[in-house]
N, C-alpha and C. Protein backbone atom coordinates (compact mmCIF):
# COMPACT_ATOMS: atom_id res chain seq x y z
N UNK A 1 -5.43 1.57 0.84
CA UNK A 1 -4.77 2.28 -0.24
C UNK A 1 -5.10 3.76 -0.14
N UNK A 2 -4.11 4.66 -0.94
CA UNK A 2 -4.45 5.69 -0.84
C UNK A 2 -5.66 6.71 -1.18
N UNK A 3 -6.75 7.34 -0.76
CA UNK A 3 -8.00 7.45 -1.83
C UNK A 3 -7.81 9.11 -2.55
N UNK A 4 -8.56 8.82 -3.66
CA UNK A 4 -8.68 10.22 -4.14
C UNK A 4 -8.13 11.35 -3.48
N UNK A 5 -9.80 11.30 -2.43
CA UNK A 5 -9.16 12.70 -1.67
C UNK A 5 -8.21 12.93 -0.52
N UNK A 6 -7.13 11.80 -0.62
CA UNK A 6 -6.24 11.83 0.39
C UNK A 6 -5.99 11.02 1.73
N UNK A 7 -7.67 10.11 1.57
CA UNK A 7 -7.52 9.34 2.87
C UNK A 7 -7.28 8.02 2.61
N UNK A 8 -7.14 6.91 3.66
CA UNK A 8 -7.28 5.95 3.32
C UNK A 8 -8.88 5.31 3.61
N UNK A 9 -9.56 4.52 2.62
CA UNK A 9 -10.76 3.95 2.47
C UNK A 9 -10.70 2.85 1.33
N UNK A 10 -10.83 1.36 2.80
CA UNK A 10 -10.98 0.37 2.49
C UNK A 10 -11.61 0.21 1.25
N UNK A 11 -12.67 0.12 1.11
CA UNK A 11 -13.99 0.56 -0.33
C UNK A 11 -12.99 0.65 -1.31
N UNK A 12 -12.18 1.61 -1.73
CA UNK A 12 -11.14 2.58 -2.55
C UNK A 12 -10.36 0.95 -3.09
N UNK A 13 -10.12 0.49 -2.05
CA UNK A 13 -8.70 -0.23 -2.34
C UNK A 13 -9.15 -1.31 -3.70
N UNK A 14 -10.06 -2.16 -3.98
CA UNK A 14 -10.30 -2.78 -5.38
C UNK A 14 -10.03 -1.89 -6.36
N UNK A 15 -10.34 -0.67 -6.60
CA UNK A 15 -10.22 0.18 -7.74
C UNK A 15 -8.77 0.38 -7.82
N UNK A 16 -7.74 0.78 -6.62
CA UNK A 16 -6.64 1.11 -6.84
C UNK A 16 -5.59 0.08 -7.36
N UNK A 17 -6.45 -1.27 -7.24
CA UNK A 17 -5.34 -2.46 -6.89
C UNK A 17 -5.74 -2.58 -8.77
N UNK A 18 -6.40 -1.89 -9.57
CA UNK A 18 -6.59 -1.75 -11.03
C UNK A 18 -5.96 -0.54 -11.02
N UNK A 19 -5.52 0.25 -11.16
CA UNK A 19 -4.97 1.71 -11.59
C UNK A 19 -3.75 1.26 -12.41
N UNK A 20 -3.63 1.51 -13.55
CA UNK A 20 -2.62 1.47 -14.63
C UNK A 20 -3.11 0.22 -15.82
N UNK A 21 -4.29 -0.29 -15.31
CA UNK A 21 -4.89 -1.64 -16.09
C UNK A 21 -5.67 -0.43 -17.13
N UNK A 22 -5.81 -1.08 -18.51
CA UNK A 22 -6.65 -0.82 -19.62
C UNK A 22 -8.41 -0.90 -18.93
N UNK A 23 -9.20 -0.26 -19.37
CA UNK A 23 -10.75 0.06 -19.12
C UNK A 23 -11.09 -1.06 -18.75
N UNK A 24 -11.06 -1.92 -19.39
CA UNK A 24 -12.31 -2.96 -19.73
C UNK A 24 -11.75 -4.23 -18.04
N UNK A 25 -9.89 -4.30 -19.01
CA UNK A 25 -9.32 -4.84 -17.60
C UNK A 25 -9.45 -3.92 -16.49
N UNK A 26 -9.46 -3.30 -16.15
CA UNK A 26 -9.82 -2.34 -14.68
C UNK A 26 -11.21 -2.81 -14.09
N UNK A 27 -12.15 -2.41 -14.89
CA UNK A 27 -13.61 -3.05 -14.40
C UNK A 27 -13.40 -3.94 -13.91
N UNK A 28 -13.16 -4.99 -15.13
CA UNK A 28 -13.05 -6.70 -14.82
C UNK A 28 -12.22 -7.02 -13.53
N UNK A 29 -11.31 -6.98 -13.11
CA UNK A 29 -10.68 -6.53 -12.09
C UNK A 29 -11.52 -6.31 -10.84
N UNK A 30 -11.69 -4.99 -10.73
CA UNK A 30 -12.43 -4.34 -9.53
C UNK A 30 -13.64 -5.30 -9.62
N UNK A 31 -14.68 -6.24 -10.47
CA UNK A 31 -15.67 -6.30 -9.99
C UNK A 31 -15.29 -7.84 -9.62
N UNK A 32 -13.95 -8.70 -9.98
CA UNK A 32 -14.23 -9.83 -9.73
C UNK A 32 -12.97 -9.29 -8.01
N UNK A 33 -12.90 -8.69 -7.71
CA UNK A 33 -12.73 -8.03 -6.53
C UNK A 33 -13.78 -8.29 -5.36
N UNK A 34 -14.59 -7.21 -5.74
CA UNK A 34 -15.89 -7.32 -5.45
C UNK A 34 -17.05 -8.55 -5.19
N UNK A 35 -16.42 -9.34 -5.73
CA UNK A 35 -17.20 -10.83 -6.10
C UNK A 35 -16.76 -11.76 -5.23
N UNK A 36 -14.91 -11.54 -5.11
CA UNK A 36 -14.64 -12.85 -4.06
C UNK A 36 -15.19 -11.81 -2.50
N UNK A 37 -15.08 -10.65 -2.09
CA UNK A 37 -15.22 -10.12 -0.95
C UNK A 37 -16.66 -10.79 -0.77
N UNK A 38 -17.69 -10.50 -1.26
CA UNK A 38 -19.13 -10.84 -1.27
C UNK A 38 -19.21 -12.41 -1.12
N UNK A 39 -18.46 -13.04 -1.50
CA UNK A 39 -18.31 -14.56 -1.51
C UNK A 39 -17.66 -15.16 -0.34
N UNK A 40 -16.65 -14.37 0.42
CA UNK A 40 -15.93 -14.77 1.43
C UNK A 40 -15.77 -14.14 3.14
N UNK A 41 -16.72 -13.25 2.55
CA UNK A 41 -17.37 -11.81 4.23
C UNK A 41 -17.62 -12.90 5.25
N UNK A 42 -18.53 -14.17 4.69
CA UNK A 42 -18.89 -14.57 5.83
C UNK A 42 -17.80 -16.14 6.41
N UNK A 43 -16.43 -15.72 5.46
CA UNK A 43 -15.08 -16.50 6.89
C UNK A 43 -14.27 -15.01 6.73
N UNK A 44 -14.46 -13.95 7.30
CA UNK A 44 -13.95 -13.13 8.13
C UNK A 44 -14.03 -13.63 9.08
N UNK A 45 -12.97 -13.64 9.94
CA UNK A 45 -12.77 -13.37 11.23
C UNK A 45 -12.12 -12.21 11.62
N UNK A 46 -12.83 -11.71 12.49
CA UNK A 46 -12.72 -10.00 13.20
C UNK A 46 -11.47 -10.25 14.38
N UNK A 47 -11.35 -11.41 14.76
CA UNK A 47 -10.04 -11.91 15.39
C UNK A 47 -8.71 -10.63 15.18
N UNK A 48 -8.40 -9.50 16.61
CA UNK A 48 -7.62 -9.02 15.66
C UNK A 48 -6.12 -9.74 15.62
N UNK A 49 -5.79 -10.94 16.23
CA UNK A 49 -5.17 -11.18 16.24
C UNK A 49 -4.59 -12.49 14.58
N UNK A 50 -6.04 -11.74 13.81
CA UNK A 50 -5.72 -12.67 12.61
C UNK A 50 -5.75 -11.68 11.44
N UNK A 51 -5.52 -10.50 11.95
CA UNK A 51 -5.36 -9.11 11.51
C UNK A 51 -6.58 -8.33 11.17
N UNK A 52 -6.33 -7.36 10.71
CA UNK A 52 -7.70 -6.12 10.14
C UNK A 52 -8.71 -6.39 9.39
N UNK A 53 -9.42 -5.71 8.65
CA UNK A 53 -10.51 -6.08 7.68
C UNK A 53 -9.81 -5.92 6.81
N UNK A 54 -8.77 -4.10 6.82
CA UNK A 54 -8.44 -3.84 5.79
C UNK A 54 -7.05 -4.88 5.24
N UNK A 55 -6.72 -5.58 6.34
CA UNK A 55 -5.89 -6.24 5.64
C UNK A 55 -6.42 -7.25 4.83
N UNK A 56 -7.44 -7.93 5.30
CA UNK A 56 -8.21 -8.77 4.61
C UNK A 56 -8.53 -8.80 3.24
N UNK A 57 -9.19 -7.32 3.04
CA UNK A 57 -9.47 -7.16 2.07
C UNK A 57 -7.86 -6.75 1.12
N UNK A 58 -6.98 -6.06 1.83
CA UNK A 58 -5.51 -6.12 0.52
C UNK A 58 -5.65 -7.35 0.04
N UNK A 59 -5.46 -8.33 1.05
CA UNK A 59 -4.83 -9.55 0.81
C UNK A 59 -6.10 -9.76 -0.78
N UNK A 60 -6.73 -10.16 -0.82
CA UNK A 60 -7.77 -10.68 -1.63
C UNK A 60 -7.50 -9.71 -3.09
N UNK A 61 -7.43 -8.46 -2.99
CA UNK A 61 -7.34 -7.38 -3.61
C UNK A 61 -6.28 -8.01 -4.55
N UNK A 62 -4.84 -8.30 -3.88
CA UNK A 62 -3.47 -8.56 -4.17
C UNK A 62 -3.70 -9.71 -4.79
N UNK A 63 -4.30 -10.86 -4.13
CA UNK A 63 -4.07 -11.61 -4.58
C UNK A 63 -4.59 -11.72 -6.34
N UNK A 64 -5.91 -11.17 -5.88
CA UNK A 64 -6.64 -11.07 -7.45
C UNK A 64 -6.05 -10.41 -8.65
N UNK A 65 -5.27 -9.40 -8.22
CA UNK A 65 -4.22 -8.86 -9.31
C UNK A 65 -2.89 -9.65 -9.69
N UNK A 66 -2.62 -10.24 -8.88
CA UNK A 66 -1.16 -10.99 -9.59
C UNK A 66 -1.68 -11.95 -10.22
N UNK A 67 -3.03 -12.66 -9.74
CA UNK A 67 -3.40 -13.74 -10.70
C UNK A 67 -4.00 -13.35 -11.73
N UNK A 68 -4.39 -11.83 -12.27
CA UNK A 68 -4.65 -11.28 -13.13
C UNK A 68 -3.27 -11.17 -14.48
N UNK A 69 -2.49 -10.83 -13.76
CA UNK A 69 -1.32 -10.38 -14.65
C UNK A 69 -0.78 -11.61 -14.92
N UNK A 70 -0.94 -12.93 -13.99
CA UNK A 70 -0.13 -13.57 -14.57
C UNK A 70 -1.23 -14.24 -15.63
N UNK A 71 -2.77 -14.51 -15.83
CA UNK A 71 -3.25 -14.84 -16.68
C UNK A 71 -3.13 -14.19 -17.86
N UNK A 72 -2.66 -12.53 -17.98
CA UNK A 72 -2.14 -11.76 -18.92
C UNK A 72 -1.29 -12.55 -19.35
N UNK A 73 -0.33 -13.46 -19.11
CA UNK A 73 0.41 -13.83 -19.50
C UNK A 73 0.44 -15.11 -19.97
N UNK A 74 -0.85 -15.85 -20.44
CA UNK A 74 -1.29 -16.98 -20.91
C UNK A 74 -1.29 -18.39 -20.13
N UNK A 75 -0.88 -18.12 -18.87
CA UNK A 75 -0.87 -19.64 -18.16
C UNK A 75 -1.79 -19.85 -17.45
N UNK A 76 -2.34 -21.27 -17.38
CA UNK A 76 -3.53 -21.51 -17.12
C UNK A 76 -4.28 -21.03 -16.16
N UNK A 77 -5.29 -20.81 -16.27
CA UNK A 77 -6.06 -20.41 -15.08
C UNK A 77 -7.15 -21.35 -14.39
N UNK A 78 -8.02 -20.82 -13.53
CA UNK A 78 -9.11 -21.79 -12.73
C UNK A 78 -10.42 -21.98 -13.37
N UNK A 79 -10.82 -23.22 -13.56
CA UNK A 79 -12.25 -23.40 -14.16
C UNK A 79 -13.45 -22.52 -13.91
N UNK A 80 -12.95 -21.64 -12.85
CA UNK A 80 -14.36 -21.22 -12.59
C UNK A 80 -15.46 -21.78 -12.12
N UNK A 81 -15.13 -22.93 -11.66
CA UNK A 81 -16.33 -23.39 -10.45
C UNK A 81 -16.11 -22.39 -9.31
N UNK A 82 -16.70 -22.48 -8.20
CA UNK A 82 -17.04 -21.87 -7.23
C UNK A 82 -15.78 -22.64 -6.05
N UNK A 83 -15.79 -23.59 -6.24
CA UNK A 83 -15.03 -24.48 -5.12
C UNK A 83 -14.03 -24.16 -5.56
N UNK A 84 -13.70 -24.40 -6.41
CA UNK A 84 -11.92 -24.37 -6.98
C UNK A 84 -11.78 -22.44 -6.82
N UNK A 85 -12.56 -21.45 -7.20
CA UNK A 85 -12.40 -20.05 -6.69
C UNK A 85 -12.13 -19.87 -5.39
N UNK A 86 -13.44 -20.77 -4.48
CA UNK A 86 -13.41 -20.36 -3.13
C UNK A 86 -11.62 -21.10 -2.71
N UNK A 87 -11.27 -21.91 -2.99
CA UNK A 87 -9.69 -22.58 -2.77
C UNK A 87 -8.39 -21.35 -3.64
N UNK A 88 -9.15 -20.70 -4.55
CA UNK A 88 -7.90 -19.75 -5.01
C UNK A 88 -7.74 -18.65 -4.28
N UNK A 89 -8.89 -17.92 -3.54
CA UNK A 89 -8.98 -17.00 -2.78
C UNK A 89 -8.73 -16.87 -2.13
N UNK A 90 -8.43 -18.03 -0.93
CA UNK A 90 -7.96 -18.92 0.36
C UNK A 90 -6.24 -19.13 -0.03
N UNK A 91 -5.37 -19.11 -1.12
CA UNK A 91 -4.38 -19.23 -1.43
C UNK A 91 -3.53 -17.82 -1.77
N UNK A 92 -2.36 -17.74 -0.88
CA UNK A 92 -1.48 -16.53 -0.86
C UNK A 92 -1.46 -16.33 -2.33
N UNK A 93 -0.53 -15.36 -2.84
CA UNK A 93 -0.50 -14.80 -3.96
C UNK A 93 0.97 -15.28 -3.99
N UNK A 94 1.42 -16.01 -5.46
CA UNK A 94 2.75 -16.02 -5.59
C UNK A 94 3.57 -15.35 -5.42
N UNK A 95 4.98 -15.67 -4.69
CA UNK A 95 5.68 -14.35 -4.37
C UNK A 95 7.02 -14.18 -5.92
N UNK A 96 5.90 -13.59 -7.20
CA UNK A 96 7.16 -13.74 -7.86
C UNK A 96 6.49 -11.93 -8.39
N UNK A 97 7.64 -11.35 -10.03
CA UNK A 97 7.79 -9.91 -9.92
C UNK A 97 6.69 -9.25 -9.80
N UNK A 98 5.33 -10.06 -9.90
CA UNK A 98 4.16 -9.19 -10.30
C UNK A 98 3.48 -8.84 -8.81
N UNK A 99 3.83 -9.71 -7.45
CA UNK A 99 3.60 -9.57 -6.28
C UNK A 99 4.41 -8.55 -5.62
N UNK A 100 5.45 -8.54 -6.30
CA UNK A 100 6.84 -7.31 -5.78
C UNK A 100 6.53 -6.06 -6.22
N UNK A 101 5.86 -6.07 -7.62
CA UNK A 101 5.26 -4.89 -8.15
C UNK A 101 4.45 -4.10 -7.25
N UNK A 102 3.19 -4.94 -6.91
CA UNK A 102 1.88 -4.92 -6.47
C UNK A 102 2.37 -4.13 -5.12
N UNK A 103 3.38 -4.94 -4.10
CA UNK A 103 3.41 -4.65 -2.82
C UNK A 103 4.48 -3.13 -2.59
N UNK A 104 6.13 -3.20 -3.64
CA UNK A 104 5.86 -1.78 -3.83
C UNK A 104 5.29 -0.50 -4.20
N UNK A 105 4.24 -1.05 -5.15
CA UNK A 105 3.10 0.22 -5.18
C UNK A 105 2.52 0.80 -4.17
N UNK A 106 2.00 -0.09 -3.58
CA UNK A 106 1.53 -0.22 -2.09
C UNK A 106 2.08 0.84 -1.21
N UNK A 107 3.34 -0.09 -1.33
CA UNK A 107 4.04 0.80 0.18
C UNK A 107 4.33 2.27 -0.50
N UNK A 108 4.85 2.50 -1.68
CA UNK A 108 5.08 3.81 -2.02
C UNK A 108 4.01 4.71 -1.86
N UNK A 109 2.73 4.30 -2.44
CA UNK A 109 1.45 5.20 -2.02
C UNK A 109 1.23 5.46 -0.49
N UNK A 110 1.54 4.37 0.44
CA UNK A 110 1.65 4.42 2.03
C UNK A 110 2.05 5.65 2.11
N UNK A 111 2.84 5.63 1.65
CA UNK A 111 4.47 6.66 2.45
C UNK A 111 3.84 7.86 1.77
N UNK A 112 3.25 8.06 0.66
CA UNK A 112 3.02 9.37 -0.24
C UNK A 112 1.83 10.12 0.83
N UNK A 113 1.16 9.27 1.20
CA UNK A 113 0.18 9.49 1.96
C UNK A 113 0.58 9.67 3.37
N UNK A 114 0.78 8.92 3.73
CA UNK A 114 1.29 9.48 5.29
C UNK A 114 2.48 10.43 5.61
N UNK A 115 3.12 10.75 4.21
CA UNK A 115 4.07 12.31 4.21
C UNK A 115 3.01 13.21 4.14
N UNK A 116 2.29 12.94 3.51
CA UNK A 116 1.39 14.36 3.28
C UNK A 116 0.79 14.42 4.40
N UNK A 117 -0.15 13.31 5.03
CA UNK A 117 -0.67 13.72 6.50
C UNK A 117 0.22 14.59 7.37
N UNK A 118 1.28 13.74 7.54
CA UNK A 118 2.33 14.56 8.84
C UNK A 118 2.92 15.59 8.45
N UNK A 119 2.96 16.02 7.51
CA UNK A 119 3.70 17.39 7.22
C UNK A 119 3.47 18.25 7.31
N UNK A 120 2.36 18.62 7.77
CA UNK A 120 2.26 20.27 8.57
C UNK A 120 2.63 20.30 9.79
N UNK A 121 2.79 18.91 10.92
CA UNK A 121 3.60 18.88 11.82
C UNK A 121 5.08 19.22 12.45
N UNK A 122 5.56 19.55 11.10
CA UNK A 122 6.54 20.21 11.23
C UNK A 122 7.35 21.09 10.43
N UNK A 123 8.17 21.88 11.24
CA UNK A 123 8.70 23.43 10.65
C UNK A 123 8.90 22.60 9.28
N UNK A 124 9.36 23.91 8.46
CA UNK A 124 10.17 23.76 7.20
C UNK A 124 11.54 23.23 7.33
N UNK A 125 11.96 23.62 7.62
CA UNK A 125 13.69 22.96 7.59
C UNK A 125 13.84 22.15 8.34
N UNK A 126 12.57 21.54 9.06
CA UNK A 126 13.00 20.03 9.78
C UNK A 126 12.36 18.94 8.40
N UNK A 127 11.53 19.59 7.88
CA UNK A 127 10.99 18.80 6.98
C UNK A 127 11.52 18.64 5.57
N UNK A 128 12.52 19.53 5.57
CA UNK A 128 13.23 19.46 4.12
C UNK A 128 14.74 19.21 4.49
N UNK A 129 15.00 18.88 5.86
CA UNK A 129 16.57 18.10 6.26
C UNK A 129 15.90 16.66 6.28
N UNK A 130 15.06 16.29 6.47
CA UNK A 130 14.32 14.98 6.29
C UNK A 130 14.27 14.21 4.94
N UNK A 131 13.39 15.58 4.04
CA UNK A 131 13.19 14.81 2.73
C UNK A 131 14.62 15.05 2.23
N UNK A 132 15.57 16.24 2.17
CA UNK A 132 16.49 15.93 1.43
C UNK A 132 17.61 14.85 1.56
N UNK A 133 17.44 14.61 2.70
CA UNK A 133 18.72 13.25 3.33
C UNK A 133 18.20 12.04 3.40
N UNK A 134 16.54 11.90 3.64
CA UNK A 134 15.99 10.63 3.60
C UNK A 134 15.41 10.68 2.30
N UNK A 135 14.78 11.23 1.87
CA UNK A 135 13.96 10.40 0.46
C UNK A 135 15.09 11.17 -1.19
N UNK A 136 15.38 12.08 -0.69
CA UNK A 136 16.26 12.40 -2.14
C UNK A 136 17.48 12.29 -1.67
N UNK A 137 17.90 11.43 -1.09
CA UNK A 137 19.56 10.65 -0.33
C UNK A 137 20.64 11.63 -0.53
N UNK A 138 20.48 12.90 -0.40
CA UNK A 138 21.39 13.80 -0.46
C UNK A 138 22.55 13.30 0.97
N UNK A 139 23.57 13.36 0.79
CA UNK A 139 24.81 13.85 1.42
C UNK A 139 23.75 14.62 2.64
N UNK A 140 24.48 14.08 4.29
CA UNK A 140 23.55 15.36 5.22
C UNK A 140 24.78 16.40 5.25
N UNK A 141 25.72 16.04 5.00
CA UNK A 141 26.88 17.57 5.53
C UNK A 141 26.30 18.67 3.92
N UNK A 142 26.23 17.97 2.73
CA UNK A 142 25.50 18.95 2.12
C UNK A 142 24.02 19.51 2.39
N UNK A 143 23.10 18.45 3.14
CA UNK A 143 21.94 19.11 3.48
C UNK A 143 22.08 20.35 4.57
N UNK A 144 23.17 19.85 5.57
CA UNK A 144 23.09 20.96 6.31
C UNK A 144 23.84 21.79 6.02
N UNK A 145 24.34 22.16 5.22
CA UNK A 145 25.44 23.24 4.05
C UNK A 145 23.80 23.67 3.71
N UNK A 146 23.03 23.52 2.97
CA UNK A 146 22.31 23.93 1.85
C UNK A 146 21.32 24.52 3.34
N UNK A 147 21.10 24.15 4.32
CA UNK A 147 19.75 24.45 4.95
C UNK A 147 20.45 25.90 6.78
N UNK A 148 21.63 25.39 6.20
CA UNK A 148 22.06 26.30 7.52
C UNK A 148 22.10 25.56 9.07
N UNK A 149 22.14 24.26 8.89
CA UNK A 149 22.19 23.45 10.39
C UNK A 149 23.27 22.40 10.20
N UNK A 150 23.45 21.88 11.59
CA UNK A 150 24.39 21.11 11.52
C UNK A 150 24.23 19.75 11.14
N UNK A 151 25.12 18.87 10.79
CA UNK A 151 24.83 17.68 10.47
C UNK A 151 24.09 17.03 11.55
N UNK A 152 24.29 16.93 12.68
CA UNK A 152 23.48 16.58 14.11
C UNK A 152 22.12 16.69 13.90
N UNK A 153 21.70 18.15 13.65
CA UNK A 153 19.97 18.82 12.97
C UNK A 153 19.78 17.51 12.41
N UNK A 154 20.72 17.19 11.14
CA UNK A 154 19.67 17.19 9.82
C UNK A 154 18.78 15.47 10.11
N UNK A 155 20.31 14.87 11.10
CA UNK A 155 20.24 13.61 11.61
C UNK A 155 19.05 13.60 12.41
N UNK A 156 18.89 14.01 13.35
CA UNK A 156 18.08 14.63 14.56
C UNK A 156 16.58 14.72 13.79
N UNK A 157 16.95 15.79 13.10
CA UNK A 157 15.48 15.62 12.14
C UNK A 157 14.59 14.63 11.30
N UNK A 158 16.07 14.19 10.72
CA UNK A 158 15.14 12.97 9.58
C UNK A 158 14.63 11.81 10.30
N UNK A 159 15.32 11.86 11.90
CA UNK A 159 14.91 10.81 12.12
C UNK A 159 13.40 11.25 13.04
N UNK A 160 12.98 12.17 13.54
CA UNK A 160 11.85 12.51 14.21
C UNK A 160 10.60 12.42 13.44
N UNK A 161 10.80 12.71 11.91
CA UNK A 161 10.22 12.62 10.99
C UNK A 161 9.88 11.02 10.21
N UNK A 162 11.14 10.27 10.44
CA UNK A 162 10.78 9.25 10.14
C UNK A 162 9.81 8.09 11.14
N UNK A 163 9.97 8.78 12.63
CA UNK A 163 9.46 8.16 13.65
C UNK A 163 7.89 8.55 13.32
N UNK A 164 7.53 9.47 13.19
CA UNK A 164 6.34 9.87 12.96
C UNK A 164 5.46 9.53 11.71
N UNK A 165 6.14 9.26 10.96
CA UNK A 165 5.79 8.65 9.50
C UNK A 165 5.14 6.94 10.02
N UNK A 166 6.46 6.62 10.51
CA UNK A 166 6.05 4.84 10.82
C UNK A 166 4.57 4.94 11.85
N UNK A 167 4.60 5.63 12.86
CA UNK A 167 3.40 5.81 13.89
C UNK A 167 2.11 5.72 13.12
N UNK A 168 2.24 7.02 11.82
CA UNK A 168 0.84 7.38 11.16
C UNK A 168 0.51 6.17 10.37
N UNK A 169 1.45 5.26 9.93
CA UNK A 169 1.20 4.24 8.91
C UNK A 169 1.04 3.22 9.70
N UNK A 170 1.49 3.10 10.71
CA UNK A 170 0.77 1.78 11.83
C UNK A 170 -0.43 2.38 12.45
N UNK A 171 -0.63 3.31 12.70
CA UNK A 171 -2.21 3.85 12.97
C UNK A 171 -3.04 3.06 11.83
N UNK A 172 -2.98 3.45 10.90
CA UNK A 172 -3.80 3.13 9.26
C UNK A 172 -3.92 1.27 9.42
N UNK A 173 -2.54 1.02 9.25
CA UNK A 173 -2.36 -0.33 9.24
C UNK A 173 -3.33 -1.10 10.24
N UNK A 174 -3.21 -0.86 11.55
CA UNK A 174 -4.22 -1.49 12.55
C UNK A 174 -5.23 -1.41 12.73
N UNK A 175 -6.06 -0.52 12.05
CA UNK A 175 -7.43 0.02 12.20
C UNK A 175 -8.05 -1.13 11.35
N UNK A 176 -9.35 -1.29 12.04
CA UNK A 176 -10.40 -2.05 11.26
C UNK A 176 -10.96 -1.43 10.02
């Protein structure tokens, strides 16, 4: 997730996967976060072909928040034994609105973050035929009206920009 000061750090990601929760729920949250990681470090597998740490830890993160919200919402939850936890933790996260929530937050902070990394990489008007045609869906014959290039540019551009965006966020993504 995205951190404070701009980077991504695994650590970070329990706190963020609470951001918009009330105090008390935020804690509660982040520390029963904290609780299944400490409980389940030792079935990591570093396998990268069974993915990252940091994915590891989303996954757990995610999962703990949708089953948060949906206990917000009065339906039953787990006894709280240890066995029946260690089996909820081990179980995907429902794919219903509160998982859709969770995972576009996600990706929107991705993208917020890895625009800001790459963007001193390039001029100004490659970077604002980009954002104005890709993220604020302007018309490109008006972007390149408004910026002084041709529609070809603005094409040309958004997409060099978008190539570079996906690179920096699969960098992040694959890293341990």
């Amino acid at each position: 997730m995205v951190g404070v000061s701009g980077d991504l750090y695994p650590a970070r990601l329990p706190a963020r996967a609470a951001e918009g929760l009330a105090g008390r729920h935020a804690a509660d949250l982040v520390q029963e976060v904290f609780l299944a990681v400490a409980g389940a470090i030792d079935r990591w597998d570093p396998d990268p072909k069974r993915g990252s740490f940091r994915g590891w830890l989303s996954r757990i993160a995610r999962n703990l928040m949708v089953n948060f919200l949906i206990k917000e919402e009065g339906r039953p939850q787990a006894s709280g034994d240890s066995r029946v936890a260690r089996l909820l933790e081990e179980q995907p996260a429902p794919a219903g609105p509160e998982s859709a929530l969770f995972d576009a937050e996600y990706r929107r902070r991705l993208f917020a973050w890895a625009a800001e990394q790459v963007r001193p990489e390039f001029r100004a008007t490659t970077w604002s035929a980009f954002w104005m045609a890709g993220v604020a869906g302007k018309d490109p014959r008006a972007v390149a009206e408004a910026l002084g290039i041709s529609v070809g540019a603005v094409y040309h551009n958004k997409s060099r920009v978008m190539a570079r965006l996906r690179q920096r966020i699969e960098e992040i993504e694959n890293t341990c």
